[in-house]
C-alpha atoms as a PDB file:
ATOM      1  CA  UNK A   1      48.581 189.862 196.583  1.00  0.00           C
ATOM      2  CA  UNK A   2      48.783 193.102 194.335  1.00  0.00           C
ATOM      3  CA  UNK A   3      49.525 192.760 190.667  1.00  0.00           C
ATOM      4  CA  UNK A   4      52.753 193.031 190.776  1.00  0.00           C
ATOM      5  CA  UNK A   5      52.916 189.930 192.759  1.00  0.00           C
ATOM      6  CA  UNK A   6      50.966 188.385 190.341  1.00  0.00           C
ATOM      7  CA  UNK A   7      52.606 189.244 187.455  1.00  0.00           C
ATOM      8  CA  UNK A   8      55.652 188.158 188.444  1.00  0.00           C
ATOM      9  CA  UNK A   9      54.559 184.583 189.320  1.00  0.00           C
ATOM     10  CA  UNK A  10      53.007 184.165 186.018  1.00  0.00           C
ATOM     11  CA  UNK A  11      56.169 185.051 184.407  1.00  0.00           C
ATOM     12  CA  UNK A  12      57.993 182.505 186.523  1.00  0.00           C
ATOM     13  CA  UNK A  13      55.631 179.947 185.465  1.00  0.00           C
ATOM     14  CA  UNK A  14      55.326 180.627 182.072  1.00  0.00           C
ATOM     15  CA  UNK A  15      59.206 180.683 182.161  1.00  0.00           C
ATOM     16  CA  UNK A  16      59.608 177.210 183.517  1.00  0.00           C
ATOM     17  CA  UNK A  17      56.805 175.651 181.411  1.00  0.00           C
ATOM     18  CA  UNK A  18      58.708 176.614 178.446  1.00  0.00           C
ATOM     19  CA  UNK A  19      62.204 175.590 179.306  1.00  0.00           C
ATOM     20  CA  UNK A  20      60.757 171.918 180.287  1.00  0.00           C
ATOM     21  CA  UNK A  21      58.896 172.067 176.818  1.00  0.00           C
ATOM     22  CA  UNK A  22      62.067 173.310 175.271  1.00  0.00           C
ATOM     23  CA  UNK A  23      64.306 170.721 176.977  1.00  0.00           C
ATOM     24  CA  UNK A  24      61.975 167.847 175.684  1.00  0.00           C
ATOM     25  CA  UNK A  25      62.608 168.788 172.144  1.00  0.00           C
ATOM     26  CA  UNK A  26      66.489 169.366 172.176  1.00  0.00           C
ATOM     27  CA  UNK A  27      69.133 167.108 171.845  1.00  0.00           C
ATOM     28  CA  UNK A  28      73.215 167.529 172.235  1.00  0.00           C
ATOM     29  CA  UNK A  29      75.185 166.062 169.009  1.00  0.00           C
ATOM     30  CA  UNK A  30      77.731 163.935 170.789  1.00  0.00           C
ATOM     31  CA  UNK A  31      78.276 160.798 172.639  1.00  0.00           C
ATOM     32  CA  UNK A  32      81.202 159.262 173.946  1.00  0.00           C
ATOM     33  CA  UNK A  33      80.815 155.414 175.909  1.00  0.00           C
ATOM     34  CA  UNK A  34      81.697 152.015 176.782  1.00  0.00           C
ATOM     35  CA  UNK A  35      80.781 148.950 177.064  1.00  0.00           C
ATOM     36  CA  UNK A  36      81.302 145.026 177.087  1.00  0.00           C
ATOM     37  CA  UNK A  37      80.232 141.874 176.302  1.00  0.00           C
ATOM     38  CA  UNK A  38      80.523 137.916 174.921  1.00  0.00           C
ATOM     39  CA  UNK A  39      81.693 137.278 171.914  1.00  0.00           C
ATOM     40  CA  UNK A  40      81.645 134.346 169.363  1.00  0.00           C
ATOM     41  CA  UNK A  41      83.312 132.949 166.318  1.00  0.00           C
ATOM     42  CA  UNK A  42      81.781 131.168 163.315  1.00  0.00           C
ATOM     43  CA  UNK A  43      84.951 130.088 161.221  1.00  0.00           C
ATOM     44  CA  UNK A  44      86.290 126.674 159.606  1.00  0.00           C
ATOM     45  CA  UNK A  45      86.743 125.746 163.729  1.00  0.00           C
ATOM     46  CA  UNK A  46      83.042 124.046 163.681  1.00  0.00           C
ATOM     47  CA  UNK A  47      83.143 124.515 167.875  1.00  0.00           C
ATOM     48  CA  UNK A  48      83.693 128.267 169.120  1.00  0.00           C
ATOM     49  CA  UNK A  49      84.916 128.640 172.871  1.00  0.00           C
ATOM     50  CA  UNK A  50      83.391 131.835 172.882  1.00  0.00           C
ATOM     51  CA  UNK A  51      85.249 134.932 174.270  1.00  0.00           C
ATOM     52  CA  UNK A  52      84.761 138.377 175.745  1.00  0.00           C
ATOM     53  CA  UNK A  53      84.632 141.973 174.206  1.00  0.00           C
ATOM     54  CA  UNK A  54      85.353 145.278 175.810  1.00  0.00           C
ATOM     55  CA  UNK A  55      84.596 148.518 173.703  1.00  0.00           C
ATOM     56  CA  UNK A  56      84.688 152.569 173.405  1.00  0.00           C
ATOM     57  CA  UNK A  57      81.918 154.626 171.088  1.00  0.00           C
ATOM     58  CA  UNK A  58      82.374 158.173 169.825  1.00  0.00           C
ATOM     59  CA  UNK A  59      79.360 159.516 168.251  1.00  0.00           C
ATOM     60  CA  UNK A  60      77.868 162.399 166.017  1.00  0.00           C
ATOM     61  CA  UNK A  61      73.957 162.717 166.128  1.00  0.00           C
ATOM     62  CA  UNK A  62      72.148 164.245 163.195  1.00  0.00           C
ATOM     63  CA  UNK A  63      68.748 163.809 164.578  1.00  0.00           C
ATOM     64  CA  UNK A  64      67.782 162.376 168.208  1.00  0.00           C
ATOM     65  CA  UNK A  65      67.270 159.257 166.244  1.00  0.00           C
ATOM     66  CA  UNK A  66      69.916 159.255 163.410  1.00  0.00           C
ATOM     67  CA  UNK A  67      73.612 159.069 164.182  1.00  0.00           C
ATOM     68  CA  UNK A  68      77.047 157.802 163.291  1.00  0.00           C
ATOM     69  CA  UNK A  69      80.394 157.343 164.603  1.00  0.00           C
ATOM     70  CA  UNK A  70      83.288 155.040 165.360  1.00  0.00           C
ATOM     71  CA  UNK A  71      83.690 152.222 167.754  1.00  0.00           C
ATOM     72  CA  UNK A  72      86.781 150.582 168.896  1.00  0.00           C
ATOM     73  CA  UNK A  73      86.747 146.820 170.092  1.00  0.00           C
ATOM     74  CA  UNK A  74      89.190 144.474 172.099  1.00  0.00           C
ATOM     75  CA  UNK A  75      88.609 141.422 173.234  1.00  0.00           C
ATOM     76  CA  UNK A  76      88.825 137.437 172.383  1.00  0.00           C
ATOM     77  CA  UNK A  77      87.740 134.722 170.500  1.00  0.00           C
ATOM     78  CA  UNK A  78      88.329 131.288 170.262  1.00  0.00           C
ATOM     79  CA  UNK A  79      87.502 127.682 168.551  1.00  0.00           C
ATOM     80  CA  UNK A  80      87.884 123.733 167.881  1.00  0.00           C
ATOM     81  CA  UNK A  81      87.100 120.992 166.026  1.00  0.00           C
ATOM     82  CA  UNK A  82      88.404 117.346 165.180  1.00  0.00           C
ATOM     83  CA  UNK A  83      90.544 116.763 162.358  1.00  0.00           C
ATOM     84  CA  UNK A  84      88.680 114.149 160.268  1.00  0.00           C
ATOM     85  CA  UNK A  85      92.014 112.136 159.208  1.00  0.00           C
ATOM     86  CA  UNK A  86      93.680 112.149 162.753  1.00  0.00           C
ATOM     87  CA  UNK A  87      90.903 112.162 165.237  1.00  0.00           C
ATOM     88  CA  UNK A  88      93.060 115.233 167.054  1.00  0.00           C
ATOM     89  CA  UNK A  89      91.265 118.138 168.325  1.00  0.00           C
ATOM     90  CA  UNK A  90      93.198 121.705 166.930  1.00  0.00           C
ATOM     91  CA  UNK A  91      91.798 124.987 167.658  1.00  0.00           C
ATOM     92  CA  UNK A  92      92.842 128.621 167.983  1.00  0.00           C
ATOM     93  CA  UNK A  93      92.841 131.402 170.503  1.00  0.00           C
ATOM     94  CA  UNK A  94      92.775 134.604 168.844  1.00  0.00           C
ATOM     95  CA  UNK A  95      93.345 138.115 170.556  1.00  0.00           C
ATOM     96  CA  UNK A  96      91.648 140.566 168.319  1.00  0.00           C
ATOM     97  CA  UNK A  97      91.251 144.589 168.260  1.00  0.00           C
ATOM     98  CA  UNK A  98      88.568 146.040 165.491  1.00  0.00           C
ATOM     99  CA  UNK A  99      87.904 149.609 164.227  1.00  0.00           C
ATOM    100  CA  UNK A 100      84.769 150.114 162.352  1.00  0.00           C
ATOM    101  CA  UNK A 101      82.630 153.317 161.109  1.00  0.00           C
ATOM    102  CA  UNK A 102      78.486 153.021 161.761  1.00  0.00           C
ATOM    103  CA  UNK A 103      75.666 154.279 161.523  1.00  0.00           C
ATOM    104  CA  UNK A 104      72.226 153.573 163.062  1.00  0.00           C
ATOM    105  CA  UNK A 105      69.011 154.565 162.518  1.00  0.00           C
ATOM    106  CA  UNK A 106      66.313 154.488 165.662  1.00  0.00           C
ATOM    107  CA  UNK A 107      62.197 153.600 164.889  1.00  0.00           C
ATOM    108  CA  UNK A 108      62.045 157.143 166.412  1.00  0.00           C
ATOM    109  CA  UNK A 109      63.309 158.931 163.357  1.00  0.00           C
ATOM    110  CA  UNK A 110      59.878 157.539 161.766  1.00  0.00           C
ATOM    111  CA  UNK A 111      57.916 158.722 164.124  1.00  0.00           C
ATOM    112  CA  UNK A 112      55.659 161.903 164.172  1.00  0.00           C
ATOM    113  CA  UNK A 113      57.878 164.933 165.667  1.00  0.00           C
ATOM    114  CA  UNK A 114      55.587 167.213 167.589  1.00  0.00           C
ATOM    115  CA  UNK A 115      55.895 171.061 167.615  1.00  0.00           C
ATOM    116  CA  UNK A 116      58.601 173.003 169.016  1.00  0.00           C
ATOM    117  CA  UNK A 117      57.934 173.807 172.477  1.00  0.00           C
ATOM    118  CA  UNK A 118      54.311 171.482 172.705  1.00  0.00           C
ATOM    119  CA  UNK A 119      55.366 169.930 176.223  1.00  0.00           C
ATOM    120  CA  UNK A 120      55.466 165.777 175.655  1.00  0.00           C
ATOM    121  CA  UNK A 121      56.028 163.368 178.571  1.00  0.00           C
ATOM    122  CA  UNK A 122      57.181 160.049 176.991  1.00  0.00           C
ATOM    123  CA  UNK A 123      56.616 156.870 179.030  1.00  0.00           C
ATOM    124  CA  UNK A 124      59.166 154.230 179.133  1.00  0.00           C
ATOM    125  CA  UNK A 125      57.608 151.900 176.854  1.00  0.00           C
ATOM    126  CA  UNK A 126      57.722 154.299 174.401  1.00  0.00           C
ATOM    127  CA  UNK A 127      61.090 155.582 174.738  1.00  0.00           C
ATOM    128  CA  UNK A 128      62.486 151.912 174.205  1.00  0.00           C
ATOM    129  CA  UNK A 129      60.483 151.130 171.139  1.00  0.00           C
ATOM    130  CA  UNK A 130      61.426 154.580 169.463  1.00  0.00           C
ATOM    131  CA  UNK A 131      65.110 153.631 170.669  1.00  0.00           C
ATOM    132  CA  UNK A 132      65.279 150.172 169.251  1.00  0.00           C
ATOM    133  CA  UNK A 133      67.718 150.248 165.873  1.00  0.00           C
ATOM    134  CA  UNK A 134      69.341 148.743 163.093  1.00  0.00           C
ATOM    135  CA  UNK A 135      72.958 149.664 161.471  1.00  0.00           C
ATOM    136  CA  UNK A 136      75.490 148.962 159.328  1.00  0.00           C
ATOM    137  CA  UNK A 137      78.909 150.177 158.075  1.00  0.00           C
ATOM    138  CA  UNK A 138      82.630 149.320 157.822  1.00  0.00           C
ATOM    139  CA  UNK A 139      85.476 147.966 159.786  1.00  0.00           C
ATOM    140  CA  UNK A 140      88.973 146.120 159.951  1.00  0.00           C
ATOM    141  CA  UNK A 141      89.910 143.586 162.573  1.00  0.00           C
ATOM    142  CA  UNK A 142      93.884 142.575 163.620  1.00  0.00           C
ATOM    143  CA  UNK A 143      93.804 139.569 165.259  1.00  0.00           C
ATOM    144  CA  UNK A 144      96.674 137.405 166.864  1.00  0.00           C
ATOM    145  CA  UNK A 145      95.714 133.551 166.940  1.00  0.00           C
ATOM    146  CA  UNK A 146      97.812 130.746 168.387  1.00  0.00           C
ATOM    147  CA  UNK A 147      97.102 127.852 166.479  1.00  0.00           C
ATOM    148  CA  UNK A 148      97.054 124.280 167.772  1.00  0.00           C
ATOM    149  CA  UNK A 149      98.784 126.248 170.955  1.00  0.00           C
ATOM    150  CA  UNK A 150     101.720 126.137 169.022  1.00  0.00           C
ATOM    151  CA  UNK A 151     102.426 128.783 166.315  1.00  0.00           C
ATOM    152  CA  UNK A 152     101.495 132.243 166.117  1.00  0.00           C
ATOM    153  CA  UNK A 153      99.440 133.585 163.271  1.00  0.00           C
ATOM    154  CA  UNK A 154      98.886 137.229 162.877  1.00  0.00           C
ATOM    155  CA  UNK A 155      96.100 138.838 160.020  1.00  0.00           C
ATOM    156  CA  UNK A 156      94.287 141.303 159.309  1.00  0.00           C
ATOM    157  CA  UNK A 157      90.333 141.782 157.554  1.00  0.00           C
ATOM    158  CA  UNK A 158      87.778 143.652 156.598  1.00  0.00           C
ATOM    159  CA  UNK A 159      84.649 143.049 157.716  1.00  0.00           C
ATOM    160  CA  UNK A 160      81.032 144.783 157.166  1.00  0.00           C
ATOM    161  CA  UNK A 161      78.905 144.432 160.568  1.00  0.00           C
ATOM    162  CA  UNK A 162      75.206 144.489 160.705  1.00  0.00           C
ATOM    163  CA  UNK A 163      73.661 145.253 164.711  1.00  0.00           C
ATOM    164  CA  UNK A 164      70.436 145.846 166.220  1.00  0.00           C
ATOM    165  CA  UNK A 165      69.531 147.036 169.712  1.00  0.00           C
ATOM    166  CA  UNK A 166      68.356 149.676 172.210  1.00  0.00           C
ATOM    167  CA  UNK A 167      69.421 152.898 173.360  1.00  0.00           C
ATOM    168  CA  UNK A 168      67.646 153.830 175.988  1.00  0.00           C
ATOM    169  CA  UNK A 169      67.817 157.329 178.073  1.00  0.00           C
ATOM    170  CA  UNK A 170      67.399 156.229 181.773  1.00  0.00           C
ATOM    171  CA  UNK A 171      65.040 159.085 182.340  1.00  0.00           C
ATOM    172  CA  UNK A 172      63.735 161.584 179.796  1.00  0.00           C
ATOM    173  CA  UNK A 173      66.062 164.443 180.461  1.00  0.00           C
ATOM    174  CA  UNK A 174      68.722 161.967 181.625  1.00  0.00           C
ATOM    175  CA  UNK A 175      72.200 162.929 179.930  1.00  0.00           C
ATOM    176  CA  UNK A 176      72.963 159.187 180.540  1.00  0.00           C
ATOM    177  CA  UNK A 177      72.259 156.545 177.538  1.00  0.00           C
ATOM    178  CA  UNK A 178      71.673 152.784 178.041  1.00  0.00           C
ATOM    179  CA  UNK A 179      72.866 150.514 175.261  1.00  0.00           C
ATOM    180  CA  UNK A 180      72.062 146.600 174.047  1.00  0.00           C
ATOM    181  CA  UNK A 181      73.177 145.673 170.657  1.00  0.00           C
ATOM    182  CA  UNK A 182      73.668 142.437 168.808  1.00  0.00           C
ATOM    183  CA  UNK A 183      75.919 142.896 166.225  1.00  0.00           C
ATOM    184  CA  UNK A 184      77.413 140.129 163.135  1.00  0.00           C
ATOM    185  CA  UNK A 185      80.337 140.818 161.444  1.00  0.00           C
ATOM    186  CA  UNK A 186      81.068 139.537 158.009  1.00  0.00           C
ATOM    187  CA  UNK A 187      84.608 139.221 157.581  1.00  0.00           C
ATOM    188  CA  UNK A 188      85.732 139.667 154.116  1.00  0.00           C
ATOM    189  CA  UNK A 189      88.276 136.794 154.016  1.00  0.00           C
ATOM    190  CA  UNK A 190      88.643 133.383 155.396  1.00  0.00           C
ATOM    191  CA  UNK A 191      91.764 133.456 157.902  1.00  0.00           C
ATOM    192  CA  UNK A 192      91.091 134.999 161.585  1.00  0.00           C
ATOM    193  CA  UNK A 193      91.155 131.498 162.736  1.00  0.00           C
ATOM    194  CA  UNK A 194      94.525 130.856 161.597  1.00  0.00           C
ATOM    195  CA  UNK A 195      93.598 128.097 158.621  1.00  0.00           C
ATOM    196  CA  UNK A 196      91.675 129.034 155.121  1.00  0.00           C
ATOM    197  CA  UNK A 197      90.274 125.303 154.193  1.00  0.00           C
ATOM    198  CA  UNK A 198      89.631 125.121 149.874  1.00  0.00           C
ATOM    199  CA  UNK A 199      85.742 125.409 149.481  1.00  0.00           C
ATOM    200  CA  UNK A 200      84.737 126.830 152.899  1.00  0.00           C
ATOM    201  CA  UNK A 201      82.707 130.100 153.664  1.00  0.00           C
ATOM    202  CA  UNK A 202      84.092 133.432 155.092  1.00  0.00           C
ATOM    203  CA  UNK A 203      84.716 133.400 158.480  1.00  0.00           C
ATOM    204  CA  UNK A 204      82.532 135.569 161.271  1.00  0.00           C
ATOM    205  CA  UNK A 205      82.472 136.442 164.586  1.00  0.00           C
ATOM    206  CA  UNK A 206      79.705 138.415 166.409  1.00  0.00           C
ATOM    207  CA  UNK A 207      79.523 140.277 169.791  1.00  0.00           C
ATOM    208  CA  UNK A 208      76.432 140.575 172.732  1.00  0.00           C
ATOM    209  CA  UNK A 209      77.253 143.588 174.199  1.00  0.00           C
ATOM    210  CA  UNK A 210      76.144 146.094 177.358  1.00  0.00           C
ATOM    211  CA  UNK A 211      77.585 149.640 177.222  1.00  0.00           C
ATOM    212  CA  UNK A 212      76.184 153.133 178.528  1.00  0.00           C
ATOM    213  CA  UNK A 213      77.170 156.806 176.348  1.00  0.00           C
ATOM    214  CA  UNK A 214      77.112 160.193 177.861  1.00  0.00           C
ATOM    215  CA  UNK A 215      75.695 162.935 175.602  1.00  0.00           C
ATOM    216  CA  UNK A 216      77.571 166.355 175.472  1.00  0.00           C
ATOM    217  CA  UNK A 217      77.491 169.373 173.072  1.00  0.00           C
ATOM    218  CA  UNK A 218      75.459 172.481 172.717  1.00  0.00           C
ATOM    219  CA  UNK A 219      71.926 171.995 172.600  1.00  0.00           C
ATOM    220  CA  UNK A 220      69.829 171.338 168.996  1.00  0.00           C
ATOM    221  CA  UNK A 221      66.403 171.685 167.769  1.00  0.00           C
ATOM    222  CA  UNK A 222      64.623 169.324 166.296  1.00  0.00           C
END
């Protein structure tokens, strides 16, 4: 093999070493996904039916591990409980859309970055805990509830959610995102059930949810 043979492989090495290093220190600024999920209700119904939540996420990131966006919910909820002077069971079934703005911020963002093109394997241990998360923000929910399956009550909140969860990448250079969050939301009014009893809390309803994002974009440096 003369030198020129030799040369050239080197290049072509060197070449590929540093566009793996390169691609494990970039990330793309968007995300777009869905997802689903139970939900539940904590309102002056002391019984919740439960219910089920479908969802769509649009994303900006500012880091790998430091992003915020809007997410768009549609599901239902529903509840029960015995009214202490009659002995009757009344309830509601409530068909409910939400639109809130969050952000979340990943264990990764405190981690140690390393260098620009340093090549760094991750295992999958370590990908989950730097993808776990906690978030907060701002939403309103329009709900239509049929109360004691007879009239129809329609209202609108605001609510502040608070979520933790995973996203997980299924493989390190995967453009695919795996999501689990638990999220509460604290609904700034008393009435998504239908009835606001004198004295009582708030209402709330929270969602377990499953979703997967797809990252797009030009590619950023850390």
């Amino acid at each position: 093999m003369d030198f020129i043979q030799r040369s050239a492989i080197i290049v072509l090495i060197s070449c590929a070493l540093t566009q793996s290093a390169i691609a494990q220190q970039t990330f793309r600024r968007f995300s777009i996904g869905i997802g689903g999920g139970l939900a539940d209700s904590y309102t002056d119904r002391s019984q919740s039916d439960g219910g089920y939540i479908g969802l769509g996420t649009l994303d900006y990131y500012f880091t790998p591990y430091l992003n915020a966006g809007l997410e768009l919910q549609a599901g239902t909820i529903s509840g029960y409980s015995k009214n202490s002077q009659t002995g009757a069971t009344e309830g509601f079934n409530g068909e409910l859309v939400t639109l809130q703005v969050r952000g979340k911020v990943h264990a990764g963002e405190f981690a140690a970055h390393p260098r620009r093109y340093k090549l760094v394997r991750h295992s999958f241990v370590s990908r989950a805990l730097k993808g776990f998360y906690l978030g907060t923000g701002g939403g309103i929910i329009l709900i239509r509830s049929r109360v004691h399956s007879e009239a129809t009550y329609n209202n609108k909140e605001l609510y502040l959610p608070a979520m933790a969860g995973i996203d997980l990448y299924l493989r390190q250079d995967s453009r695919l995102l795996l999501n689990l969050n638990y999220q509460a939301n604290f609904v700034l009014g008393d009435k998504i059930d239908g009835v606001a009893i004198p004295g009582s809390k708030n209402d709330m309803f929270s969602s377990l949810t499953i979703g997967f994002a797809y990252t797009f974009g030009k590619l950023s440096y850390l």
